[in-house]
N, C-alpha and C. Protein backbone atom coordinates (compact mmCIF):
# COMPACT_ATOMS: atom_id res chain seq x y z
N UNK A 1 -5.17 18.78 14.55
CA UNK A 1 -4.06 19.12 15.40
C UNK A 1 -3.05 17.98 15.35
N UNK A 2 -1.40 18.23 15.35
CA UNK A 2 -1.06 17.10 15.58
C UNK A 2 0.47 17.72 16.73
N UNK A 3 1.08 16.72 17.35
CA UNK A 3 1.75 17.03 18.11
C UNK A 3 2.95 15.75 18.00
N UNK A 4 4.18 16.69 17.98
CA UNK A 4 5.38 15.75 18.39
C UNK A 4 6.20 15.38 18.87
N UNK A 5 6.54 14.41 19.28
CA UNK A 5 6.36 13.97 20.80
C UNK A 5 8.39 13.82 20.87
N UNK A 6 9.43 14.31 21.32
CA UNK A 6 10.85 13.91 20.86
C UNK A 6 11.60 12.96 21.86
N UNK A 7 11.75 11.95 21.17
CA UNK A 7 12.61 10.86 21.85
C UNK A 7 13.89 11.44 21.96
N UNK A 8 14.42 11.94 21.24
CA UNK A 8 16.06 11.85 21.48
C UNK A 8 16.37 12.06 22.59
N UNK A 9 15.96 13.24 23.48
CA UNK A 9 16.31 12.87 25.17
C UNK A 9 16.43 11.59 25.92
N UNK A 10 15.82 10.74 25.76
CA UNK A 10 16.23 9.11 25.80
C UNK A 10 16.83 8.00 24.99
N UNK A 11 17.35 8.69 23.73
CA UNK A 11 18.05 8.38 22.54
C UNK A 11 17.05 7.02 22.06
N UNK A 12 15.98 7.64 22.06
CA UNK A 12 14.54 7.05 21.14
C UNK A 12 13.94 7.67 19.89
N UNK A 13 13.33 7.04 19.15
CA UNK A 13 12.65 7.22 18.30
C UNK A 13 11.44 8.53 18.55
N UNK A 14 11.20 9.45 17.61
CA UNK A 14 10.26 10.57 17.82
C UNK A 14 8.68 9.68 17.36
N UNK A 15 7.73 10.64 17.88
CA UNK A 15 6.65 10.06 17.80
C UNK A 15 5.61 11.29 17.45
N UNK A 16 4.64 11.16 15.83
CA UNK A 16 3.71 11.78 15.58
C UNK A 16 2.47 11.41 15.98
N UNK A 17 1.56 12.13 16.56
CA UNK A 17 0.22 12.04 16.97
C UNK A 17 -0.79 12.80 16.03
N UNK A 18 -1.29 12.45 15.09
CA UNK A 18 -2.45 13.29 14.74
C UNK A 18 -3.64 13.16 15.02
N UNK A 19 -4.65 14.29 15.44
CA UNK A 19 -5.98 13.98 15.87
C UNK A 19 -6.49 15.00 14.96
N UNK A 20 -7.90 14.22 14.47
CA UNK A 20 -9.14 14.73 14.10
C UNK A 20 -10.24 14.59 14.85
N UNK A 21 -10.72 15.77 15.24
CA UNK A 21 -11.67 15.25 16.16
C UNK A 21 -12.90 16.36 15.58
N UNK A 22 -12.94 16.25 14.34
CA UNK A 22 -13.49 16.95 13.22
C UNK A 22 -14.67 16.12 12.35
N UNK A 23 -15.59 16.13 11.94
CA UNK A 23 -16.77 15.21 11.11
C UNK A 23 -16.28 15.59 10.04
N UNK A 24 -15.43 16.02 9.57
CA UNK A 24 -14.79 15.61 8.23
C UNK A 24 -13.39 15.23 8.06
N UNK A 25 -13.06 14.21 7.34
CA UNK A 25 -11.60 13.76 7.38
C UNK A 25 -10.52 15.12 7.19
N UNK A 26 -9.49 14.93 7.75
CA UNK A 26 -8.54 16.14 7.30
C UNK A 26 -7.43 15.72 7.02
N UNK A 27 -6.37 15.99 5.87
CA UNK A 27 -5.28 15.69 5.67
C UNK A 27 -4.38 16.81 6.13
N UNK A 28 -3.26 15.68 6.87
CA UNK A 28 -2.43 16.39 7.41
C UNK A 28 -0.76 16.09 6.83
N UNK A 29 0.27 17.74 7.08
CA UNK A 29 1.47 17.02 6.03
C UNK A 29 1.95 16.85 6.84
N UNK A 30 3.30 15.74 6.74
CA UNK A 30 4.30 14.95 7.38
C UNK A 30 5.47 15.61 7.47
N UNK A 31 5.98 16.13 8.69
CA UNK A 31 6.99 16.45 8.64
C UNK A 31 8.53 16.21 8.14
N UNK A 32 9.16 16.35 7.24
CA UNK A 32 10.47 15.42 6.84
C UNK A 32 11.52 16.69 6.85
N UNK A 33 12.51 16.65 7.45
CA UNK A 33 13.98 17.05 6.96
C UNK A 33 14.48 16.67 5.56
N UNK A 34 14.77 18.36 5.41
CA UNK A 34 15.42 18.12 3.84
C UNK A 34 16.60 17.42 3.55
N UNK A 35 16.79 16.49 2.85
CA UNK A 35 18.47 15.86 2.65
C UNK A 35 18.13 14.60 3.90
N UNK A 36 17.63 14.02 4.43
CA UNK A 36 17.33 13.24 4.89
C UNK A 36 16.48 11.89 4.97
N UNK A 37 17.08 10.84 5.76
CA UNK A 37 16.88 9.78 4.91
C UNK A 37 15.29 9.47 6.27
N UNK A 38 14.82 10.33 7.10
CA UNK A 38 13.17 10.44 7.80
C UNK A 38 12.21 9.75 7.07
N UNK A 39 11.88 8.76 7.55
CA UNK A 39 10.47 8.15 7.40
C UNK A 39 9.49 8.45 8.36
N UNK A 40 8.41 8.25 8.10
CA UNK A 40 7.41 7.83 9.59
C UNK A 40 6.61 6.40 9.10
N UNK A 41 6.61 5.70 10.11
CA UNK A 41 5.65 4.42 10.04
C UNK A 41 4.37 5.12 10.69
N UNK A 42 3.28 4.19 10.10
CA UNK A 42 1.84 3.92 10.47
C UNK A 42 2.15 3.12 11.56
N UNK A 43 1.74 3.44 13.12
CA UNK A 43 1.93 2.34 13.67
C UNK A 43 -0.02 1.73 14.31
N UNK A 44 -0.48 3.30 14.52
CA UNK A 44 -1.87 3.40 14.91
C UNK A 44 -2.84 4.15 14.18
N UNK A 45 -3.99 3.77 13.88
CA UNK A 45 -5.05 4.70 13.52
C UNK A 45 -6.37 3.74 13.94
N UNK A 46 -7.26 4.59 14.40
CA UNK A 46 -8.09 4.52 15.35
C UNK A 46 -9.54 4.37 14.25
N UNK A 47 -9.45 4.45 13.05
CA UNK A 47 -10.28 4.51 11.62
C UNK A 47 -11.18 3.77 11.76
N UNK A 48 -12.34 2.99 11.25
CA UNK A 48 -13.20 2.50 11.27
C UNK A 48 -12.50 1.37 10.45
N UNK A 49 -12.29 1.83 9.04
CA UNK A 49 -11.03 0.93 7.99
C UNK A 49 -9.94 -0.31 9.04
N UNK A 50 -9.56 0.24 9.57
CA UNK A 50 -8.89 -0.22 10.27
C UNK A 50 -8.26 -1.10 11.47
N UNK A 51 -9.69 -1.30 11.81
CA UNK A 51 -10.26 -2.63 13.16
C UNK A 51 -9.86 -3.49 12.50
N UNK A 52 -9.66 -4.20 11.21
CA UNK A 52 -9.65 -5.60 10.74
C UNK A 52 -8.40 -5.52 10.91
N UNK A 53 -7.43 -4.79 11.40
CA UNK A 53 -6.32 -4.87 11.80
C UNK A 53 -5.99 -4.48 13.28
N UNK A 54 -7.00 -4.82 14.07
CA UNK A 54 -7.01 -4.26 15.63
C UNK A 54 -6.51 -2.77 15.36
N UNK A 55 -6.78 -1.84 14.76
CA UNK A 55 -6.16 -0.66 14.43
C UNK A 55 -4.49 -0.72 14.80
N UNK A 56 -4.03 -1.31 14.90
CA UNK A 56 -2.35 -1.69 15.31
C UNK A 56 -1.87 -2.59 14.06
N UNK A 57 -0.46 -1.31 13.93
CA UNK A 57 0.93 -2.76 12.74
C UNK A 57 1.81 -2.50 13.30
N UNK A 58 2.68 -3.49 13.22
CA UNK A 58 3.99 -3.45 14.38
C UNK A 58 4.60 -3.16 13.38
N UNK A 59 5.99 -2.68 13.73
CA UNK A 59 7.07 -2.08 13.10
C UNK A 59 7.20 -2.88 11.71
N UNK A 60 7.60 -3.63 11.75
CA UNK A 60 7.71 -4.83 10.91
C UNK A 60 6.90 -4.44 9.75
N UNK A 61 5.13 -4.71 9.60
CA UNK A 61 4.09 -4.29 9.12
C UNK A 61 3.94 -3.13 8.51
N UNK A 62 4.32 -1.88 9.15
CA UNK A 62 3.64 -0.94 9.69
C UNK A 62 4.38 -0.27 7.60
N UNK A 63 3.19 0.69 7.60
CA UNK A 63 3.09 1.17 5.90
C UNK A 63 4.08 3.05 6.41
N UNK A 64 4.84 3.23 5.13
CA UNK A 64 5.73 4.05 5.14
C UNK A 64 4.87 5.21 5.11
N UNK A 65 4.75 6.19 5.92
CA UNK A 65 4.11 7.47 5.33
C UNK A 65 5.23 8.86 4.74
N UNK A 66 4.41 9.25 3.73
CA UNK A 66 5.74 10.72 3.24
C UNK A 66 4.63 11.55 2.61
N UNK A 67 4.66 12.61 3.23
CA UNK A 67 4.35 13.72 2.72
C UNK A 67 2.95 14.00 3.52
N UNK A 68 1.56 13.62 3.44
CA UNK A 68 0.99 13.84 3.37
C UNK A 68 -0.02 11.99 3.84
N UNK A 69 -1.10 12.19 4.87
CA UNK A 69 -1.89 11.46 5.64
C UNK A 69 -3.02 11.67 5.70
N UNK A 70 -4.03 11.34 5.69
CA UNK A 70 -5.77 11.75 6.11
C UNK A 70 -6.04 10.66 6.83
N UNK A 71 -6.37 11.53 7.77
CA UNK A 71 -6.93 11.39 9.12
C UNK A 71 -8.92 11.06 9.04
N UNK A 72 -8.86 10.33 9.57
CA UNK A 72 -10.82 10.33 8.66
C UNK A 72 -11.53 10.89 10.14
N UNK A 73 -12.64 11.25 10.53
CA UNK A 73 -13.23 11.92 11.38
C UNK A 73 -13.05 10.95 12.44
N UNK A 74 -13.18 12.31 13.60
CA UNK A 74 -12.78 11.61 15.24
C UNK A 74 -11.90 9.72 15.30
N UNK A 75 -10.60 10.57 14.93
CA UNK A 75 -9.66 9.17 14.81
C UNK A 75 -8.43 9.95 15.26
N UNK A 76 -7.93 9.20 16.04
CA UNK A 76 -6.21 9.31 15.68
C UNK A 76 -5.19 8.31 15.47
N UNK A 77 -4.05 9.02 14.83
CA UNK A 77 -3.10 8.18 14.43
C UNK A 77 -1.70 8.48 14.91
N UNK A 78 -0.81 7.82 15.34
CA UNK A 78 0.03 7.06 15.65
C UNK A 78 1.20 6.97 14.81
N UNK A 79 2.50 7.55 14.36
CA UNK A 79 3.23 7.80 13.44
C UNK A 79 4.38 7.28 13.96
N UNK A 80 5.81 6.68 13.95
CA UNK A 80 7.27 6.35 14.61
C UNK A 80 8.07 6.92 13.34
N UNK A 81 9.01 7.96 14.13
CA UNK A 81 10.08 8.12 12.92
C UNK A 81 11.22 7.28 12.92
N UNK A 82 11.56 6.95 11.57
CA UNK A 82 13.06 5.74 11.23
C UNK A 82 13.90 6.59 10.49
N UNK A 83 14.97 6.64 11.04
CA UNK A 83 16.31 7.09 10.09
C UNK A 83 16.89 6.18 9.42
């Protein structure tokens, strides 16, 4: 499942949530506008992989996602869109 969350009513940044709460990883696709310059950052994932980084990258850090994400079992992740 994933859900998205819209800043622009506070003239903020939108926010993707994906959850697996599934025993098998699931890949999920990334929403992007066509002709547009939409990113999403990694900002959270909750992964096992991922503790050696307190599961948190700040903006700065944080890895570009496009197209397409896997989610690994009972994790979620944490997405910020950048124009």
């Amino acid at each position: 499942m994933w859900l998205r969350i819209d800043g622009s009513e506070v003239e903020g940044h939108d926010f993707l949530l994906l959850i697996n709460m599934h025993s098998e990883a699931v890949s999920f696709s990334v929403p992007i506008e066509e002709n547009s310059s939409q990113q999403w950052l990694l900002l959270i994932d909750t992964a096992a992989w991922a503790e050696t980084h307190c599961n948190y990258w700040s903006v700065e850090d944080a890895t570009i996602i496009s197209n397409n994400y896997q989610v690994n079992p009972f994790s979620i992740v944490v997405l910020e869109e950048i124009m």
